[in-house]
Protein backbone atom coordinates (compact mmCIF):
# COMPACT_ATOMS: atom_id res chain seq x y z
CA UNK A 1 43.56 14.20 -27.42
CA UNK A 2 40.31 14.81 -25.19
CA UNK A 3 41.00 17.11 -21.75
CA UNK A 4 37.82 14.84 -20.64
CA UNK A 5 38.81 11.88 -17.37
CA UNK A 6 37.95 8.44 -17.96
CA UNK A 7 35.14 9.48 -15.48
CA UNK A 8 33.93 12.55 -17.16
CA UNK A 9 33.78 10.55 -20.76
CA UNK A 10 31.81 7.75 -18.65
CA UNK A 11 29.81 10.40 -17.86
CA UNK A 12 29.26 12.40 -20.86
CA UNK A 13 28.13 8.87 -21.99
CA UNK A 14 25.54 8.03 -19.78
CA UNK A 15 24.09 11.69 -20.01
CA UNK A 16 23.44 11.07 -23.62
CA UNK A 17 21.67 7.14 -22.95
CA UNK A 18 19.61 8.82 -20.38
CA UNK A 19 18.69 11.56 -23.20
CA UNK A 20 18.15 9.46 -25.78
CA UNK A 21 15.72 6.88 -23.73
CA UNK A 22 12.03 8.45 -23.11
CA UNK A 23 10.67 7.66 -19.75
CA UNK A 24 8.41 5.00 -19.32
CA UNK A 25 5.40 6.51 -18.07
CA UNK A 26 3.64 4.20 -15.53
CA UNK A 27 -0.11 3.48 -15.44
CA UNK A 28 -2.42 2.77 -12.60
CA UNK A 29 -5.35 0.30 -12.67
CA UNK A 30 -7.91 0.29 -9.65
CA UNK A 31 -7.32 -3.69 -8.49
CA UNK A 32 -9.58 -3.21 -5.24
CA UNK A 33 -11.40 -1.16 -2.55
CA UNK A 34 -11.88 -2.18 0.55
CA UNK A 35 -14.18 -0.94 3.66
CA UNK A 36 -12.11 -2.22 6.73
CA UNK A 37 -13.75 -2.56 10.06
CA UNK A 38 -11.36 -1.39 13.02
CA UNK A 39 -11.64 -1.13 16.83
CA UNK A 40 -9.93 1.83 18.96
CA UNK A 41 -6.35 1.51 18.88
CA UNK A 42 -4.29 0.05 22.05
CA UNK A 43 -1.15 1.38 23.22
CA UNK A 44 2.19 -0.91 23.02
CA UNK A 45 4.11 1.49 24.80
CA UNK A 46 7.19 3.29 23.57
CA UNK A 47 9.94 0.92 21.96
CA UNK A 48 13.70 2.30 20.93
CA UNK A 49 11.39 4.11 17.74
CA UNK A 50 8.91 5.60 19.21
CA UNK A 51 5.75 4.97 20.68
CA UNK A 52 3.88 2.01 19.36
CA UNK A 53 0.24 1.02 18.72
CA UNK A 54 -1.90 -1.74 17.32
CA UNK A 55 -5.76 -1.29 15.69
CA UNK A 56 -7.21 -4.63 15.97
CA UNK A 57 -9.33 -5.37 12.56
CA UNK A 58 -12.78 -6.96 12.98
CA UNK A 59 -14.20 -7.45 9.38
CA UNK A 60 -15.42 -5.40 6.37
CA UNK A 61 -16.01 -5.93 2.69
CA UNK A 62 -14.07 -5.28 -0.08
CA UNK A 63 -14.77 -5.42 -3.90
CA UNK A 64 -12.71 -5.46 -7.11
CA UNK A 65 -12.07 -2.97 -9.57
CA UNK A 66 -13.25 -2.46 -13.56
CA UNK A 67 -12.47 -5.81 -15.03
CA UNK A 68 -11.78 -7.36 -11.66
CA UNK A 69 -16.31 -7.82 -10.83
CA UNK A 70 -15.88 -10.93 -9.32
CA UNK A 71 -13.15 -10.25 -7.13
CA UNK A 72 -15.29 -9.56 -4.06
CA UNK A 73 -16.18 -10.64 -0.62
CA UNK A 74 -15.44 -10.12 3.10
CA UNK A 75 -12.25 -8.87 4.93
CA UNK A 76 -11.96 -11.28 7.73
CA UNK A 77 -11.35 -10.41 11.52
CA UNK A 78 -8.48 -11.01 13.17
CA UNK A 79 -5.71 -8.97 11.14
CA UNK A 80 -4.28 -6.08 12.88
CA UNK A 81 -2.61 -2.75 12.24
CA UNK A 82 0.66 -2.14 13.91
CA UNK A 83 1.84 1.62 13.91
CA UNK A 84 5.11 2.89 14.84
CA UNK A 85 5.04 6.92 15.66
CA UNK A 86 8.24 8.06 14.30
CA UNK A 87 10.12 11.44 16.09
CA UNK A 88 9.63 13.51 13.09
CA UNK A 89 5.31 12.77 13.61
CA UNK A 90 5.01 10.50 10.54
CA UNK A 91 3.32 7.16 11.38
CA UNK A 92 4.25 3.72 9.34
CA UNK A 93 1.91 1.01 9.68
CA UNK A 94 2.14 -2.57 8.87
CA UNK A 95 -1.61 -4.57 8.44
CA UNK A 96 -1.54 -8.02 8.08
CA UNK A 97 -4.81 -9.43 7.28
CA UNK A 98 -6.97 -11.99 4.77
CA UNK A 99 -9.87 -11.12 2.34
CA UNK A 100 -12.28 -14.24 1.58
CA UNK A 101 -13.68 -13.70 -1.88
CA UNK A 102 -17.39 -15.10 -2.56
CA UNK A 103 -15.43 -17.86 -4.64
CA UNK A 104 -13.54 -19.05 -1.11
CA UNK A 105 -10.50 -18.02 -2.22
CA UNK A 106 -8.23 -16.10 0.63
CA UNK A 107 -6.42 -13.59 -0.09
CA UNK A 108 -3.70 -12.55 2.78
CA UNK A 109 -3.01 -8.57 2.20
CA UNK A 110 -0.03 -6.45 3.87
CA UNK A 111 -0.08 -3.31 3.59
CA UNK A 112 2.93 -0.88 4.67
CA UNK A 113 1.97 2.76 4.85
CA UNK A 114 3.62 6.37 5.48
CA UNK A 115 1.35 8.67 6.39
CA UNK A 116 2.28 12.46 7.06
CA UNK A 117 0.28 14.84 8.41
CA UNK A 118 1.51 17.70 9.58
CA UNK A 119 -1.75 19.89 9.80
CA UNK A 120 -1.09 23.13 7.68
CA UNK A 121 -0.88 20.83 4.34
CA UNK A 122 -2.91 18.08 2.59
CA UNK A 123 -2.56 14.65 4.67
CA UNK A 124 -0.13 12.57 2.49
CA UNK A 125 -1.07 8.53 3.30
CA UNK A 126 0.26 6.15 0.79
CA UNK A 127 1.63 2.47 0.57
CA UNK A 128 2.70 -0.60 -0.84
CA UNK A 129 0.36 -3.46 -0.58
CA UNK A 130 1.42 -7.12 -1.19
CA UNK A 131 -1.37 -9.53 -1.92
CA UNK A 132 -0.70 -13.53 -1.30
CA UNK A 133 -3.03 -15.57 -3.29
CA UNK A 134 -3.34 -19.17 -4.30
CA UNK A 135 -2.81 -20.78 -7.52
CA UNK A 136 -6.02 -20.04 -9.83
CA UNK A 137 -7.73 -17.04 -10.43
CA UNK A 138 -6.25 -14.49 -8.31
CA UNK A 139 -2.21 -15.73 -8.71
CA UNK A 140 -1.55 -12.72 -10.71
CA UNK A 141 -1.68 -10.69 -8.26
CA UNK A 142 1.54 -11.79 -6.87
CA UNK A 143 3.04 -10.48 -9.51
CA UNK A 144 2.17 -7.00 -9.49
CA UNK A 145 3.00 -4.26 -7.57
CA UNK A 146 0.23 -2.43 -6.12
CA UNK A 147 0.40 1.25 -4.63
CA UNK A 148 -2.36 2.34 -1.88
CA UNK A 149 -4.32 4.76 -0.25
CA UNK A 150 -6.01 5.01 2.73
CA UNK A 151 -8.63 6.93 4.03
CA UNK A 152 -10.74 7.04 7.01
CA UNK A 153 -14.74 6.37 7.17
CA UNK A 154 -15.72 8.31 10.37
CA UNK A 155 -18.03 10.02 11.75
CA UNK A 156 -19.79 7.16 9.18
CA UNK A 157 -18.32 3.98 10.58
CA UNK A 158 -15.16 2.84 12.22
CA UNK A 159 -13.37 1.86 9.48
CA UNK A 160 -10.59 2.86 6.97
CA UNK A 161 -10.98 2.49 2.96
CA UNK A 162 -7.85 1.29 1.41
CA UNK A 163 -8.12 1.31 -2.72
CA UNK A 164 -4.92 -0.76 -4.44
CA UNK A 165 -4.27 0.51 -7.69
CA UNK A 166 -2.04 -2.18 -9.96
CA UNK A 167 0.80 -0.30 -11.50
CA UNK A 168 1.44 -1.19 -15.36
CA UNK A 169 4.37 -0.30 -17.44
């Protein structure tokens, strides 16, 4: 007779599944980069989170990655970049805007970021982006999750670069 619980023998089981399975290692695949135009940002005011802000977006260009040539074209004004200053100083952003590739097609693009900074160590800015596209060429992106960075352009140009990197299993 085992001296092993029901819920150490459960356990002792799934110790040995997680053992036995190798991790799948996830790939990345650049999908985009994109050069996007932004204006100062304008104070919402402090909301039950934090102090709040919005950087209106006014345009840029963007272009695909290897494989991905033809996905290219303009970012269009009128998206925007809410931020939300959290009380431990990390910032999350949510940008809503549209790329219009050379074919026509637009592409609508959020992108939620966390971006820590805390000064004595490496700036940490990653996020999620979700791409809505049409039926056609571009649907497959959709169905992919796609990881981002984000990095500023000045003293060059007020703008950010956001890559997208298409995660494969």
């Amino acid at each position: 007779m085992s001296d092993q619980s029901p819920e150490q023998a459960a356990d002792q089981i799934a110790e040995t599944i997680l053992n036995q399975t190798p991790p799948q290692h996830p790939s990345l695949r650049l999908v985009f980069e994109a050069l996007v135009d932004v204006t100062d940002r304008i104070d919402l005011g402090t909301g039950p989170l934090g102090p709040r802000f919005i950087v209106p977006i006014t345009g840029g260009i963007f272009r695909g990655g290897p494989g991905l040539e033809t996905l290219r074209g303009k970012v269009l004004p009128g998206g925007a970049d809410r931020q939300q200053l959290r009380q431990d100083g990390v910032k999350e952003l949510d940008a809503l805007y549209e790329l219009k590739a050379e074919n026509g097609t637009i592409l609508t693009v959020r992108n939620r970021v966390l971006i820590d900074d805390p000064g004595d160590q490496p700036r940490y800015a990653m996020s999620r982006i979700q791409i809505t596209a049409p039926e056609g060429e571009w649907a497959f992106l959709n169905r992919r999750l796609i990881l981002g960075t984000l990095q500023s352009a000045r003293p060059a140009r007020s703008a950010v670069i956001i890559r997208g990197w298409q995660v494969d299993g």
